[in-house]
C-alpha atoms as a PDB file:
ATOM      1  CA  UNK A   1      25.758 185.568  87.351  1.00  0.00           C
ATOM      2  CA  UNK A   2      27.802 185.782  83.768  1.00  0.00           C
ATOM      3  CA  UNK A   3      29.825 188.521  83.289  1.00  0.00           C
ATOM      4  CA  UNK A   4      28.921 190.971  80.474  1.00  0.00           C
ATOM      5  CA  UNK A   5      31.907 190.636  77.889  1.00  0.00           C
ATOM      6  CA  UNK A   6      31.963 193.316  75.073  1.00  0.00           C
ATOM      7  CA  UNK A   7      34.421 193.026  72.277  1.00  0.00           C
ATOM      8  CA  UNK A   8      35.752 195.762  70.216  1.00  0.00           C
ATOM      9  CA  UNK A   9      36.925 195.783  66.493  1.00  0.00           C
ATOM     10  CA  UNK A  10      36.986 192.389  66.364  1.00  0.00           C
ATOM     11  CA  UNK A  11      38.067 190.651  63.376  1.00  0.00           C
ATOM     12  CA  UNK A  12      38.044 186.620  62.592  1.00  0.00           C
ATOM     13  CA  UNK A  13      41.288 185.740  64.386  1.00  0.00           C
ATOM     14  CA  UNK A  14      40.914 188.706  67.621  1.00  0.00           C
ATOM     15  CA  UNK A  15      39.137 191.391  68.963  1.00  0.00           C
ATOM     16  CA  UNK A  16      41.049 194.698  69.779  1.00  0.00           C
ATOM     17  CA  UNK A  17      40.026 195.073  73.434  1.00  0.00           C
ATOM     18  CA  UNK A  18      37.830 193.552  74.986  1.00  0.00           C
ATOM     19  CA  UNK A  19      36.149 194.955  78.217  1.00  0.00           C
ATOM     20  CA  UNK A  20      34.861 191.992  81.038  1.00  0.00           C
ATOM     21  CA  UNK A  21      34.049 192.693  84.746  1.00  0.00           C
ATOM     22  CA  UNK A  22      35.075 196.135  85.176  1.00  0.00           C
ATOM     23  CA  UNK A  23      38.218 195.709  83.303  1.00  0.00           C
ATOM     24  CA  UNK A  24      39.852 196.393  79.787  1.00  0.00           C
ATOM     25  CA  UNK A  25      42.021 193.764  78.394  1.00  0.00           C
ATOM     26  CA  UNK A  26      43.755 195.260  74.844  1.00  0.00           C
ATOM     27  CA  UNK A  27      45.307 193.107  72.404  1.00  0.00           C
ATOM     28  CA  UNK A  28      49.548 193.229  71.661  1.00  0.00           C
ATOM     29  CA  UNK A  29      49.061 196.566  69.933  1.00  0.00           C
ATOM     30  CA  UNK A  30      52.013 197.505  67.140  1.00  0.00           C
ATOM     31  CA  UNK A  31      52.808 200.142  65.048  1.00  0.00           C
ATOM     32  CA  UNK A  32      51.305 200.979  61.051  1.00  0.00           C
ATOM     33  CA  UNK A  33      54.444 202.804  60.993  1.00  0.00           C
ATOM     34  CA  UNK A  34      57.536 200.560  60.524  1.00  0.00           C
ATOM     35  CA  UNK A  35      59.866 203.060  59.703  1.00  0.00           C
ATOM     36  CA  UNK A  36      59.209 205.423  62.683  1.00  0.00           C
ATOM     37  CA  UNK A  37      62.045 203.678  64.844  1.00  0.00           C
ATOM     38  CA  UNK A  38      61.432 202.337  68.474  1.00  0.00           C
ATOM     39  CA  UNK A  39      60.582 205.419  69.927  1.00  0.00           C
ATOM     40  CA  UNK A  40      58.367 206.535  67.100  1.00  0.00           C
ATOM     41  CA  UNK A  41      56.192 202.762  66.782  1.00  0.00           C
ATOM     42  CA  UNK A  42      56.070 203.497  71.068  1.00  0.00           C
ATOM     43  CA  UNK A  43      54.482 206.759  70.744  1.00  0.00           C
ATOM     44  CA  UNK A  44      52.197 205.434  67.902  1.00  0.00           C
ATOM     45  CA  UNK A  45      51.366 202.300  69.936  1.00  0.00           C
ATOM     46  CA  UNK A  46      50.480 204.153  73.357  1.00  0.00           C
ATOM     47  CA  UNK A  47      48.571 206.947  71.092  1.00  0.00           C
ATOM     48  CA  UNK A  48      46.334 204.070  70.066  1.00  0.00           C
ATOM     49  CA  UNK A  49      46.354 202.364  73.358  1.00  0.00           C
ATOM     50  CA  UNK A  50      44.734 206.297  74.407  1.00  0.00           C
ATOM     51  CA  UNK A  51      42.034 205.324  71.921  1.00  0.00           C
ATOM     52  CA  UNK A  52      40.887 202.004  73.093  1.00  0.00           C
ATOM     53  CA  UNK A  53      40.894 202.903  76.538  1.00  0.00           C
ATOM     54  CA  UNK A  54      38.784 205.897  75.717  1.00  0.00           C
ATOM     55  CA  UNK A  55      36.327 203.837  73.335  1.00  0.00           C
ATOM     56  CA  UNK A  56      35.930 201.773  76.889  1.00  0.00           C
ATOM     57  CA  UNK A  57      35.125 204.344  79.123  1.00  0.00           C
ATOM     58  CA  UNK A  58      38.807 204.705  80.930  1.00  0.00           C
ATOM     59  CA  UNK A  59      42.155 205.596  80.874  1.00  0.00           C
ATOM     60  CA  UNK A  60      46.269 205.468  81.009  1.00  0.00           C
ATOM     61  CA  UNK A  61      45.519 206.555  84.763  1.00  0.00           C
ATOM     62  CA  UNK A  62      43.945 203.071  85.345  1.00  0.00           C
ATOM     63  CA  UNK A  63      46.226 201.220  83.508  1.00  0.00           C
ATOM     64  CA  UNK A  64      46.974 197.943  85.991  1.00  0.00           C
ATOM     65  CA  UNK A  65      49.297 195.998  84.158  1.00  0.00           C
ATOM     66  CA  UNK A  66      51.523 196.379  80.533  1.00  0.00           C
ATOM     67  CA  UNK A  67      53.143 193.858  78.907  1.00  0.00           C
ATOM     68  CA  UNK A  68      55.835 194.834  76.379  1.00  0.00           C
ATOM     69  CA  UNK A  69      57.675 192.607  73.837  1.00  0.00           C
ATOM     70  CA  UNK A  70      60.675 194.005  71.897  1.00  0.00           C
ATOM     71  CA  UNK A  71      62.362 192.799  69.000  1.00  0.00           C
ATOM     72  CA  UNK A  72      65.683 193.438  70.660  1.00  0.00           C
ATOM     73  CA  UNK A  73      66.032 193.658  74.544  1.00  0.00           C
ATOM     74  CA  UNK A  74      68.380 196.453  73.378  1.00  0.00           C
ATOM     75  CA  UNK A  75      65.987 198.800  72.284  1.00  0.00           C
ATOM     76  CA  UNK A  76      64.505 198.841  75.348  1.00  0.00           C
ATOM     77  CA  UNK A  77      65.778 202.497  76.632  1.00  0.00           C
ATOM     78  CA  UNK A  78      64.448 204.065  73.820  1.00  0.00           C
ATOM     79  CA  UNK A  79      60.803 202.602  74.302  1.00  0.00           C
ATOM     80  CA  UNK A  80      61.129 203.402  78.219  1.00  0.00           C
ATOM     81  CA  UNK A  81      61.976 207.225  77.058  1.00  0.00           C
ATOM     82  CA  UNK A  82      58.786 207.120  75.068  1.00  0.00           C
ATOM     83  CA  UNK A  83      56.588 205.041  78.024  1.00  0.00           C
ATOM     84  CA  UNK A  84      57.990 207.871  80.711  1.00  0.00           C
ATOM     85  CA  UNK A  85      56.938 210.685  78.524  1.00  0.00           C
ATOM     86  CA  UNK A  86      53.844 209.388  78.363  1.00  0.00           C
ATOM     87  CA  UNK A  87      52.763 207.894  81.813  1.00  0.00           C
ATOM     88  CA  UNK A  88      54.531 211.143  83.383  1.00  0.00           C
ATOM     89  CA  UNK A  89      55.665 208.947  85.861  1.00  0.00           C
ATOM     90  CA  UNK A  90      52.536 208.656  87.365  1.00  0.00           C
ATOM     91  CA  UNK A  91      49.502 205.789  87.993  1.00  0.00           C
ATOM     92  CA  UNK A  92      52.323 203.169  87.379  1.00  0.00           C
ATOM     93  CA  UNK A  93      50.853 199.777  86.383  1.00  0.00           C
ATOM     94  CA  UNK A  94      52.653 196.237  86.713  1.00  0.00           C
ATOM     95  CA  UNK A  95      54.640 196.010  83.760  1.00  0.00           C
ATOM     96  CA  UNK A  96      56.978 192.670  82.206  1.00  0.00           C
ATOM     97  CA  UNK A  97      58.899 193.821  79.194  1.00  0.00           C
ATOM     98  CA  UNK A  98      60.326 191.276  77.312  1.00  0.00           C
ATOM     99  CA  UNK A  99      62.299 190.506  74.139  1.00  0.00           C
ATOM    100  CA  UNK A 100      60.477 188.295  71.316  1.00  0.00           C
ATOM    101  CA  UNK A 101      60.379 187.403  68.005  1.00  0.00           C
ATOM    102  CA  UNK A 102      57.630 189.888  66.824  1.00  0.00           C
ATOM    103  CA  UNK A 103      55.445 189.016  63.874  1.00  0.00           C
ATOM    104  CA  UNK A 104      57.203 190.912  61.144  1.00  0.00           C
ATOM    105  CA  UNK A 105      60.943 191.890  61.109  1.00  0.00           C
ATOM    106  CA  UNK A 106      60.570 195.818  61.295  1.00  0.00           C
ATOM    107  CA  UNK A 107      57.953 195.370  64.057  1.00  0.00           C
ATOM    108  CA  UNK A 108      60.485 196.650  66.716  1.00  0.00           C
ATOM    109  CA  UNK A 109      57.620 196.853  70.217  1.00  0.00           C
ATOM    110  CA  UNK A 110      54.379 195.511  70.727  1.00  0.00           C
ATOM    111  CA  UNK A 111      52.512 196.520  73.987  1.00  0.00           C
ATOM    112  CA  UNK A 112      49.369 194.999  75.840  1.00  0.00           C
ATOM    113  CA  UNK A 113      47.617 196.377  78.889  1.00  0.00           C
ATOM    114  CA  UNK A 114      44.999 195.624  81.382  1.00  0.00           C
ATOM    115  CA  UNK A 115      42.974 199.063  82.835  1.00  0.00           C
ATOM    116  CA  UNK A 116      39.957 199.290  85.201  1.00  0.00           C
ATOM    117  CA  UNK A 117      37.243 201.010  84.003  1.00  0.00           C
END
């Protein structure tokens, strides 16, 4: 049997999230806000993580696994200040965090996730 695979704001080069056998699969999400600093594009980020999960039927509580890419490896305490606040140190998922060359300079985090539904 095929899964059922529903895409969400899609555009011509990706879709947004995408939900597929029971789970949620969002895109590297970054901030509108390039000024906001690491811990402000962090807050923005997981505020509109929040929203895709919800637009799928789930939540941060069934979060699985994150992936986070920073611009600097260094700016990785701030962006764990802002990922603490909001998990509330619970439901814990898998999580790599990892420095990259993000796709514009003042891009400064960029976070993916995996949640069950």
């Amino acid at each position: 049997m095929a899964a059922t695979i529903t895409r969400h704001e899609s555009s011509a080069v990706y879709s947004k999230v995408v939900e597929a056998n029971g789970f949620v699969f969002t895109a590297g999400i970054v901030a509108a806000r390039l000024d906001a600093g690491v811990a402000g594009q962090t807050e923005e980020i997981l505020a509109e993580i929040d929203r895709l999960l919800a637009l799928c039927g789930t939540d941060r509580s069934r979060i699985v696994s994150a992936t986070i890419w920073l611009s600097d490896i260094r700016h990785r305490d701030a962006m764990n200040e802002a990922w603490q606040t909001w998990t509330g140190g619970r439901d814990m998922p898998t999580r790599a965090c990892i420095e990259a060359k993000l796709a514009h300079p003042d891009m400064l985090v960029e976070i993916g996730v995996v949640a069950a539904k």
